[in-house]
PDB file of N, CA and C in Angstrom:
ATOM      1  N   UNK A   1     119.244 109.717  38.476  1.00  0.00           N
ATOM      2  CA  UNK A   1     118.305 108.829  37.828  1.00  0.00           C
ATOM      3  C   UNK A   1     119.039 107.903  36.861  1.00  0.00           C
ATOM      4  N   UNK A   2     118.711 106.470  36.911  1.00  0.00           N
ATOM      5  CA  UNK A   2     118.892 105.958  36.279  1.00  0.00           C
ATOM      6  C   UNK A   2     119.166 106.368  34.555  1.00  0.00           C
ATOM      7  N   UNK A   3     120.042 106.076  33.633  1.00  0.00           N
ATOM      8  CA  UNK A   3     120.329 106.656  32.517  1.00  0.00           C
ATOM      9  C   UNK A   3     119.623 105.415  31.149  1.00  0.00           C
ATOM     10  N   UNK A   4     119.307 105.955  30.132  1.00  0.00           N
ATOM     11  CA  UNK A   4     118.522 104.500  29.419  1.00  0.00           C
ATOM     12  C   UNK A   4     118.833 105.316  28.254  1.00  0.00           C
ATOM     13  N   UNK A   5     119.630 103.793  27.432  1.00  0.00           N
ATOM     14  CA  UNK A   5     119.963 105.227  25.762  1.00  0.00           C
ATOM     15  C   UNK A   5     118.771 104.767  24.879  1.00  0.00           C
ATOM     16  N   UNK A   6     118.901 105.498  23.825  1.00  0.00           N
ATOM     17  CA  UNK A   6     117.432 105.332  22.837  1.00  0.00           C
ATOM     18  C   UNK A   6     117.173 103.971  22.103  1.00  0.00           C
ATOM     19  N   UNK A   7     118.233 102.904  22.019  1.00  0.00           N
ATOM     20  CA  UNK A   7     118.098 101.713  21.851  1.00  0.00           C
ATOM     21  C   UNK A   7     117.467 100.734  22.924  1.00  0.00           C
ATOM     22  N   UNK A   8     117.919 100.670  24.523  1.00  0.00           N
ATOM     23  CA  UNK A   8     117.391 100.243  25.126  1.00  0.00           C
ATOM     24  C   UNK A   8     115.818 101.357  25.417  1.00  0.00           C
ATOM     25  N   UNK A   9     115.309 102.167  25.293  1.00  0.00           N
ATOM     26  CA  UNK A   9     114.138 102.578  25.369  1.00  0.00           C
ATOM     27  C   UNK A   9     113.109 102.083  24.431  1.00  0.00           C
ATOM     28  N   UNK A  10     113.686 101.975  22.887  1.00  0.00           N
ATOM     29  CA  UNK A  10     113.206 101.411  21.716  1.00  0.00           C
ATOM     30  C   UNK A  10     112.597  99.974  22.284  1.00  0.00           C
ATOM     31  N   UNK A  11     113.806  99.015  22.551  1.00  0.00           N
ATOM     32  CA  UNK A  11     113.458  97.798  22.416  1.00  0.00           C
ATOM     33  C   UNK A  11     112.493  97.446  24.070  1.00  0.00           C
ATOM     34  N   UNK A  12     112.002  98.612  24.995  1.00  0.00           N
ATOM     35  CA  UNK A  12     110.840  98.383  26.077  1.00  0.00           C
ATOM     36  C   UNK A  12     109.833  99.065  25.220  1.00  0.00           C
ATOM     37  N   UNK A  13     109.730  99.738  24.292  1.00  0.00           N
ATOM     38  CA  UNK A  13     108.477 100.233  23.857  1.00  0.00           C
ATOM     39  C   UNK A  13     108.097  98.857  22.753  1.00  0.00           C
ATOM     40  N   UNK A  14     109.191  98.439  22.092  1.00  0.00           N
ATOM     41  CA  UNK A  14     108.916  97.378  21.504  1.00  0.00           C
ATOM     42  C   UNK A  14     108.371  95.949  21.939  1.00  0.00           C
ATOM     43  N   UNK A  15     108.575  95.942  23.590  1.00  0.00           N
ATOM     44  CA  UNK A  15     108.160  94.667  24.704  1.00  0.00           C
ATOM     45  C   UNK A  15     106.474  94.902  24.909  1.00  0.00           C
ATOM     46  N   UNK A  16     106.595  96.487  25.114  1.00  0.00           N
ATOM     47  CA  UNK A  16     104.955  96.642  25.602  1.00  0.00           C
ATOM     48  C   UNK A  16     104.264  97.179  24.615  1.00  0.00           C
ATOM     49  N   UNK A  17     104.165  96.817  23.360  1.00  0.00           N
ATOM     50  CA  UNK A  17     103.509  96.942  22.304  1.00  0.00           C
ATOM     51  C   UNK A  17     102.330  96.299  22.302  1.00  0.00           C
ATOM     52  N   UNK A  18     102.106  94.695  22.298  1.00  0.00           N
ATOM     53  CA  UNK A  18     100.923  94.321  22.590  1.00  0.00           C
ATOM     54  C   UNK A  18     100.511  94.124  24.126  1.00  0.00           C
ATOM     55  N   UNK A  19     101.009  94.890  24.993  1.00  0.00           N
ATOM     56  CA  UNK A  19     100.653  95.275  26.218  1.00  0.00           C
ATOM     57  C   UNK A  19      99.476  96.770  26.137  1.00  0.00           C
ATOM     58  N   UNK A  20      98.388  96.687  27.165  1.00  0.00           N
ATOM     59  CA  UNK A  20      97.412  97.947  27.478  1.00  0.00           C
ATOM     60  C   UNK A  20      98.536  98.936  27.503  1.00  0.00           C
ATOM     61  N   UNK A  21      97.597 100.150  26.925  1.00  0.00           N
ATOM     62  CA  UNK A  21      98.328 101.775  26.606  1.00  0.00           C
ATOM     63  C   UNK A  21      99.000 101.886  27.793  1.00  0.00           C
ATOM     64  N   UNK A  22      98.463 101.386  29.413  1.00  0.00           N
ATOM     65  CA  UNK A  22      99.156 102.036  30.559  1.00  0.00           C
ATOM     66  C   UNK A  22      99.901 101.067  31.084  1.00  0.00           C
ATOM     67  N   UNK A  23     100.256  99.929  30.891  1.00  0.00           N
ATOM     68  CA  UNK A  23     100.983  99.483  30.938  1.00  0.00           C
ATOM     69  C   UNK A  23     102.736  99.847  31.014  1.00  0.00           C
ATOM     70  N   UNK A  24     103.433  99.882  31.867  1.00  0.00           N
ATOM     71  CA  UNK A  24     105.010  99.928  31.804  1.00  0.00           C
ATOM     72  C   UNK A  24     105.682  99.279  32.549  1.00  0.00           C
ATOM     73  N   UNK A  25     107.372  98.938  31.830  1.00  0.00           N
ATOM     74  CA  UNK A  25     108.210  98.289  32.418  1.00  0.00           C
ATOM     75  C   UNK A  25     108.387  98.727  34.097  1.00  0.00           C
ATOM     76  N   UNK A  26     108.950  97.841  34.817  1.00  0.00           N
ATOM     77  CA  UNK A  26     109.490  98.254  36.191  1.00  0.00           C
ATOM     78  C   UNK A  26     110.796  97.046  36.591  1.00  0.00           C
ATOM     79  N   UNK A  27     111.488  98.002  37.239  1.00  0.00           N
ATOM     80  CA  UNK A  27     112.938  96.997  37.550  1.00  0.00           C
ATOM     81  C   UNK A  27     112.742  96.425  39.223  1.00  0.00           C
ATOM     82  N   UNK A  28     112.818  95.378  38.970  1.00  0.00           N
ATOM     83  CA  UNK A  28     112.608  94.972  40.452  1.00  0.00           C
ATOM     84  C   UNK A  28     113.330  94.267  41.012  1.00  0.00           C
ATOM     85  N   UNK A  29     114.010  93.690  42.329  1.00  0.00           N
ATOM     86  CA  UNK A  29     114.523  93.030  42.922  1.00  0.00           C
ATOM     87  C   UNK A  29     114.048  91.602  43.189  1.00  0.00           C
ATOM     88  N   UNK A  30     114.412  90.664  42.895  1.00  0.00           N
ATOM     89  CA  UNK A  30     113.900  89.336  42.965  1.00  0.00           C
ATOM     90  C   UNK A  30     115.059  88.308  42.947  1.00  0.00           C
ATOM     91  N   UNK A  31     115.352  87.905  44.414  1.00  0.00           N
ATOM     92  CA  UNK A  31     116.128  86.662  44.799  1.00  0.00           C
ATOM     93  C   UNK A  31     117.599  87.405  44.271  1.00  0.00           C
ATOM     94  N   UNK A  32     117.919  88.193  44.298  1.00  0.00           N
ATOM     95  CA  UNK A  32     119.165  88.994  44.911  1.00  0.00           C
ATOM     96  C   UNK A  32     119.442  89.699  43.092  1.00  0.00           C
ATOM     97  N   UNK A  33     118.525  89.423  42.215  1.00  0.00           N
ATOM     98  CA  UNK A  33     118.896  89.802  40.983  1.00  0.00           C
ATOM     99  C   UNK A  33     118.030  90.890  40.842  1.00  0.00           C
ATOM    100  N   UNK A  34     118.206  91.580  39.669  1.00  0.00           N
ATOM    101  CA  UNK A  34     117.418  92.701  39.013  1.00  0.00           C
ATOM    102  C   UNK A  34     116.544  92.091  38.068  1.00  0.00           C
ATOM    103  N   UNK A  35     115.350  92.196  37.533  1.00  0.00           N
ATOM    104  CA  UNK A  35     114.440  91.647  36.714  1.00  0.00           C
ATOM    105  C   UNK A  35     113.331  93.139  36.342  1.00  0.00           C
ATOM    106  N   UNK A  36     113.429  92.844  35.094  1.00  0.00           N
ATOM    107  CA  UNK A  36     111.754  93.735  34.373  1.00  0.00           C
ATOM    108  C   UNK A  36     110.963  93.106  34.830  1.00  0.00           C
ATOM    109  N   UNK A  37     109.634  94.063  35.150  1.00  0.00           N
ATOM    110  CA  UNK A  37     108.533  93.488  35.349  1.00  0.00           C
ATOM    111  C   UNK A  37     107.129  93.804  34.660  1.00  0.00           C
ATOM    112  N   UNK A  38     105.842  93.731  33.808  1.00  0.00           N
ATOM    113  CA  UNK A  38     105.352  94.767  33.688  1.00  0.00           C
ATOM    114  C   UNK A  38     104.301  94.953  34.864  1.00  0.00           C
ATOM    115  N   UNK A  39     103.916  96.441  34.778  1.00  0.00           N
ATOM    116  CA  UNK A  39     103.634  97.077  35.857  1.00  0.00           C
ATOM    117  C   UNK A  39     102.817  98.576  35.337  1.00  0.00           C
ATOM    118  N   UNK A  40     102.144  99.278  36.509  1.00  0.00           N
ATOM    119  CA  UNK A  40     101.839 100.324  36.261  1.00  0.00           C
ATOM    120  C   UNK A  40     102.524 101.816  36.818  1.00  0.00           C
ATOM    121  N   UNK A  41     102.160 103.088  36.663  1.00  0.00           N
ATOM    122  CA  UNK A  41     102.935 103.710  37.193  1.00  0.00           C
ATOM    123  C   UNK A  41     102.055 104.315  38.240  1.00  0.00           C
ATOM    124  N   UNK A  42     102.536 104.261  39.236  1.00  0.00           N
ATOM    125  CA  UNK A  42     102.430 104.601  40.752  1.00  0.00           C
ATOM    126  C   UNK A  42     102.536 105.564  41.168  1.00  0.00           C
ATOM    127  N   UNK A  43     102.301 106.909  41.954  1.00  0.00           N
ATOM    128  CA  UNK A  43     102.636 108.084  42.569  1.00  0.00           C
ATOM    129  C   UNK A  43     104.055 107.787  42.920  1.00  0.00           C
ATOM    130  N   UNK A  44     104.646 108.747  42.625  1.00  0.00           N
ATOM    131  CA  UNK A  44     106.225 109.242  43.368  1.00  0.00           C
ATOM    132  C   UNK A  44     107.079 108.265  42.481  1.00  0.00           C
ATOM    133  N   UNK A  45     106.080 107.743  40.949  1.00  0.00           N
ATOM    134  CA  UNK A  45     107.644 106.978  40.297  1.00  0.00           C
ATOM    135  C   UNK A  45     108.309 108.119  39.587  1.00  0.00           C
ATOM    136  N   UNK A  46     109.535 107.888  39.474  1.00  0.00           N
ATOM    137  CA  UNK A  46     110.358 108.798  37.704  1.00  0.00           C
ATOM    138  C   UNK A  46     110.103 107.196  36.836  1.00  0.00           C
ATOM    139  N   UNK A  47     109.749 108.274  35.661  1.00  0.00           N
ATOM    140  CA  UNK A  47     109.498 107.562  34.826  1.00  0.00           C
ATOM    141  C   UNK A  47     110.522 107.879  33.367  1.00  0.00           C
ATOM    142  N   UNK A  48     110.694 107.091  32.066  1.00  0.00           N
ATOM    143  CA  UNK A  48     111.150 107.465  30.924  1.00  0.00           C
ATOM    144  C   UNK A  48     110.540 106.966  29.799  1.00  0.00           C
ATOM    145  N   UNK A  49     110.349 107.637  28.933  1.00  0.00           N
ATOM    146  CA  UNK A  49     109.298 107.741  27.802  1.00  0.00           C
ATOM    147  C   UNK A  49     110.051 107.791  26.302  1.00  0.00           C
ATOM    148  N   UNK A  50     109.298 107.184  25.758  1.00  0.00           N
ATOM    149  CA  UNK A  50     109.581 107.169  24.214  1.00  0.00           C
ATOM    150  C   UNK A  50     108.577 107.330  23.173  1.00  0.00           C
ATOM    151  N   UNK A  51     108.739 108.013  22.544  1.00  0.00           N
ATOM    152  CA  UNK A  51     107.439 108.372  21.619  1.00  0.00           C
ATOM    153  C   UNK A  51     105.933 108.996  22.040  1.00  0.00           C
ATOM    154  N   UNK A  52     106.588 109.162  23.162  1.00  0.00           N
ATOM    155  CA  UNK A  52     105.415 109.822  24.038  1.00  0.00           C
ATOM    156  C   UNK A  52     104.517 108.653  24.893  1.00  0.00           C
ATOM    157  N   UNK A  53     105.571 107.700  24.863  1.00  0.00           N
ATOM    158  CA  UNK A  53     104.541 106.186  25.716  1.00  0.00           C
ATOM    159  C   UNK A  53     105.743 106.367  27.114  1.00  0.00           C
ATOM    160  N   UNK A  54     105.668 106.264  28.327  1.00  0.00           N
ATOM    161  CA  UNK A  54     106.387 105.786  29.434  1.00  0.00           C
ATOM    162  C   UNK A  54     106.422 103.977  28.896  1.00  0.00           C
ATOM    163  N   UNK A  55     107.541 103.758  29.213  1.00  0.00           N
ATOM    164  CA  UNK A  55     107.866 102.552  29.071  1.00  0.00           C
ATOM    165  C   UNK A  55     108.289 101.980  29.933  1.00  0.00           C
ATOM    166  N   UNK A  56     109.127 102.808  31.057  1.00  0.00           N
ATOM    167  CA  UNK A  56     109.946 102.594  32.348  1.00  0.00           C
ATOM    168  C   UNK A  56     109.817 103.269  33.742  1.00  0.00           C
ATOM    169  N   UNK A  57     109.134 102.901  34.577  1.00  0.00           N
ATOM    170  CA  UNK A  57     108.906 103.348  35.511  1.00  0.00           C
ATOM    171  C   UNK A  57     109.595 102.766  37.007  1.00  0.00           C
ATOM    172  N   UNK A  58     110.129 103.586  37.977  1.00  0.00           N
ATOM    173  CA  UNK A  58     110.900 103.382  38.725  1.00  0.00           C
ATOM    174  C   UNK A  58     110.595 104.366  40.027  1.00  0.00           C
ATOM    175  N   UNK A  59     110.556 103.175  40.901  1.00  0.00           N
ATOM    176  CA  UNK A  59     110.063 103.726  42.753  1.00  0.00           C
ATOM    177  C   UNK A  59     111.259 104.510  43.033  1.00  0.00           C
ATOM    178  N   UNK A  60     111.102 105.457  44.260  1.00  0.00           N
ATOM    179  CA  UNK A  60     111.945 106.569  44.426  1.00  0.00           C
ATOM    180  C   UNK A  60     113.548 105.680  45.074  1.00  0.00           C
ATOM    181  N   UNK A  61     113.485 104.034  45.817  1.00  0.00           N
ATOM    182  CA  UNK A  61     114.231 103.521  46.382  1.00  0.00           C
ATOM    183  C   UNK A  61     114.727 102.699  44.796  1.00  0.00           C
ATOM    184  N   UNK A  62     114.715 102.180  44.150  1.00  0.00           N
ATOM    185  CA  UNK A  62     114.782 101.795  43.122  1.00  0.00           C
ATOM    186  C   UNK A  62     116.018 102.842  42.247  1.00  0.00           C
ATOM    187  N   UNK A  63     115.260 104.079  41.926  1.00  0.00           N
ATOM    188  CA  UNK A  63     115.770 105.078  41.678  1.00  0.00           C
ATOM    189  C   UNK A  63     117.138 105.892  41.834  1.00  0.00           C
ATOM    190  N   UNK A  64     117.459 105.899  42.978  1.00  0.00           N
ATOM    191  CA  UNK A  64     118.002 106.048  43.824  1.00  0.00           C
ATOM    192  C   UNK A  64     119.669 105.029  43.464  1.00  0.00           C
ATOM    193  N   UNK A  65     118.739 103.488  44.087  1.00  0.00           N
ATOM    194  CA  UNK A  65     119.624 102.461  43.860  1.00  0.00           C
ATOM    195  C   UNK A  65     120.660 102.672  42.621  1.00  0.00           C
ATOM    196  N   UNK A  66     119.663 102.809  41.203  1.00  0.00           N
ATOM    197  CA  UNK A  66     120.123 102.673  40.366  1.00  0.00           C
ATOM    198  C   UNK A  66     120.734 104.112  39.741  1.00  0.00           C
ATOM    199  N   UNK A  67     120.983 105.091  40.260  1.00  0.00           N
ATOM    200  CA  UNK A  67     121.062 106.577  39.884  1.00  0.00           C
ATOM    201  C   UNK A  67     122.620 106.607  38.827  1.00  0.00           C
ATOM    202  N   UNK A  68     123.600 105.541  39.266  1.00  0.00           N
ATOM    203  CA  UNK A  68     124.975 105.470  38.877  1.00  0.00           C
ATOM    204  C   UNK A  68     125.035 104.290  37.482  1.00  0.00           C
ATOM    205  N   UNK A  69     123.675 104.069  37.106  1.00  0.00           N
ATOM    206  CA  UNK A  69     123.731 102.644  36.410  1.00  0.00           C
ATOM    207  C   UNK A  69     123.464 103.357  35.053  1.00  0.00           C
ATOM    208  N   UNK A  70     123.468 102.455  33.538  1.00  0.00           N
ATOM    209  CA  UNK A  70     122.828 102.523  32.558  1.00  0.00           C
ATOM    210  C   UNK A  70     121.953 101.342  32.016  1.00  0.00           C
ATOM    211  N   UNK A  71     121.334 101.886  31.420  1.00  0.00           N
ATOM    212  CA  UNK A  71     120.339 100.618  30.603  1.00  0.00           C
ATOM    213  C   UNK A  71     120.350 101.166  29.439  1.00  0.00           C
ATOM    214  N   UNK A  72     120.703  99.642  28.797  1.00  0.00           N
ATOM    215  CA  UNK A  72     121.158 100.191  27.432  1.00  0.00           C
ATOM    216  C   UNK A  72     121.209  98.667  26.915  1.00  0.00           C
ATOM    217  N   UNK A  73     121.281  98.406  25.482  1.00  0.00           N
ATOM    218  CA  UNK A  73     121.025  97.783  24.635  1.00  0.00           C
ATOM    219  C   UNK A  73     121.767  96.842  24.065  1.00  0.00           C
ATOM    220  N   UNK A  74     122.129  95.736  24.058  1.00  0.00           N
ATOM    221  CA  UNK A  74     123.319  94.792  23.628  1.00  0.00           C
ATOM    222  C   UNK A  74     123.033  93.408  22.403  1.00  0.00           C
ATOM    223  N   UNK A  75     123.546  93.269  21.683  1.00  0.00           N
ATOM    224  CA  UNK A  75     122.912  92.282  20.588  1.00  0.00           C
ATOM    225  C   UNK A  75     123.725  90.907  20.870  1.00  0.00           C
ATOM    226  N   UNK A  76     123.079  89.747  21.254  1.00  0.00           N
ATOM    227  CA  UNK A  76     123.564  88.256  21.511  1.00  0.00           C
ATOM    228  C   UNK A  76     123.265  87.501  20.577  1.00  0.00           C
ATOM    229  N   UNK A  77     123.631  86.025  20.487  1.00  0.00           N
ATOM    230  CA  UNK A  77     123.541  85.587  19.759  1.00  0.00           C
ATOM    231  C   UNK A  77     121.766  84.856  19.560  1.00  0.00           C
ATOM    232  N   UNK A  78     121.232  85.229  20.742  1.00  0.00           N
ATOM    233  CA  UNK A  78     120.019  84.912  20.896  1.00  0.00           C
ATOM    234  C   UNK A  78     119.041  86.181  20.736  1.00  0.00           C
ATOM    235  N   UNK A  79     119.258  87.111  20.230  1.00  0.00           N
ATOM    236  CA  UNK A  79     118.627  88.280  19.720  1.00  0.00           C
ATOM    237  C   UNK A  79     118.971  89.306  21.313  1.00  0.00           C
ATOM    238  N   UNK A  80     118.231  90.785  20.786  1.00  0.00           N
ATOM    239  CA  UNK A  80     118.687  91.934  21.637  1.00  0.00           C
ATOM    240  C   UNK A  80     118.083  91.584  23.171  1.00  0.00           C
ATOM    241  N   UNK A  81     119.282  92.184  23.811  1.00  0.00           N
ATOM    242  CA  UNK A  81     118.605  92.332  25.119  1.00  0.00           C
ATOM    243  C   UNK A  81     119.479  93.617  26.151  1.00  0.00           C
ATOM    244  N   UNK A  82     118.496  93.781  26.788  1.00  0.00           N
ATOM    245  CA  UNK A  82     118.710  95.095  27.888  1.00  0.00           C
ATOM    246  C   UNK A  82     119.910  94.396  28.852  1.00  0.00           C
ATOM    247  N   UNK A  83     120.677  95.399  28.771  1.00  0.00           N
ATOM    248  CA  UNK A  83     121.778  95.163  29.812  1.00  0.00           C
ATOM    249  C   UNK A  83     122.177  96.688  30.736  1.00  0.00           C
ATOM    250  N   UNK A  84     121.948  96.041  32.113  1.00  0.00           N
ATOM    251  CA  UNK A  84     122.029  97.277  32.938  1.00  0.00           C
ATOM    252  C   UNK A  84     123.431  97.217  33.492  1.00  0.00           C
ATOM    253  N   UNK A  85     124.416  98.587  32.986  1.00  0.00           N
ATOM    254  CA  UNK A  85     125.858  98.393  33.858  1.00  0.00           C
ATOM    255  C   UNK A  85     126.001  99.817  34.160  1.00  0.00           C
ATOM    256  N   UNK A  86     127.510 100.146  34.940  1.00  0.00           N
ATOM    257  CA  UNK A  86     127.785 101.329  35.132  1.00  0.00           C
ATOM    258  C   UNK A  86     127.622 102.335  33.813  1.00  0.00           C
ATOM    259  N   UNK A  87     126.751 103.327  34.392  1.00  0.00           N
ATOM    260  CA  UNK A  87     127.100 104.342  33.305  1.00  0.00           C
ATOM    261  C   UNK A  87     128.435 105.014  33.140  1.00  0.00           C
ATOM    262  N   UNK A  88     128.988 105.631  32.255  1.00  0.00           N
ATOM    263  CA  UNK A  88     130.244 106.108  31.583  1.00  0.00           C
ATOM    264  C   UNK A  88     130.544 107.309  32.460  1.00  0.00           C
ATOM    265  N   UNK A  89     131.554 107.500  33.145  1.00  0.00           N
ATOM    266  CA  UNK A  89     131.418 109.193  33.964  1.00  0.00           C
ATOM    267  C   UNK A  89     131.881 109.698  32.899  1.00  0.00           C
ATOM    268  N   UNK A  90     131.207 111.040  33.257  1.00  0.00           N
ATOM    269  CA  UNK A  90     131.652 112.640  32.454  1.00  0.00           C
ATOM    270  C   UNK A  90     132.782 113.003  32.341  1.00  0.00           C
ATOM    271  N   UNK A  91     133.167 113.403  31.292  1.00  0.00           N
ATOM    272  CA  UNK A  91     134.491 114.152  31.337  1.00  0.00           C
ATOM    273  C   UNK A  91     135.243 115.355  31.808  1.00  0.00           C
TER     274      UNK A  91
END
């Protein structure tokens, strides 16, 4: 499963704040890139939660795709944003 540290989880609970309670993120494929989308959660997603809200929800092919990746949190000069790269292998 995709890996998401507590900064990038923070700043999707912070996206769907004035979004409906059931409301959550989803990563999707669009024109050969990766993109958030919001979305709901679906039978057979994994999902990841913060504060007890799902924020991130992800189809089992999705899932899968992304099992070797991280999402995680990066500060620009244009304020924070989610950046998805290889996660770190284990030692």
């Amino acid at each position: 499963m995709l890996k998401v540290s507590t900064p990038a989880a923070q700043r999707m609970a912070h996206l769907l704040s004035p979004k409906e309670d059931d409301a959550v993120l989803r990563i999707v494929r669009d024109k050969g890139r990766m993109r958030l989308r919001v979305s709901l959660v679906r039978p057979g997603d994994q999902t990841v939660t913060h504060d007890g809200r799902i924020v991130l929800a992800l189809d089992e092919r999705m899932d899968r795709s992304l099992s070797k990746r991280q999402l995680d949190l990066r500060q620009t000069d244009a304020g924070p944003r989610l950046n998805l790269r290889t996660a770190p292998k284990k030692p």
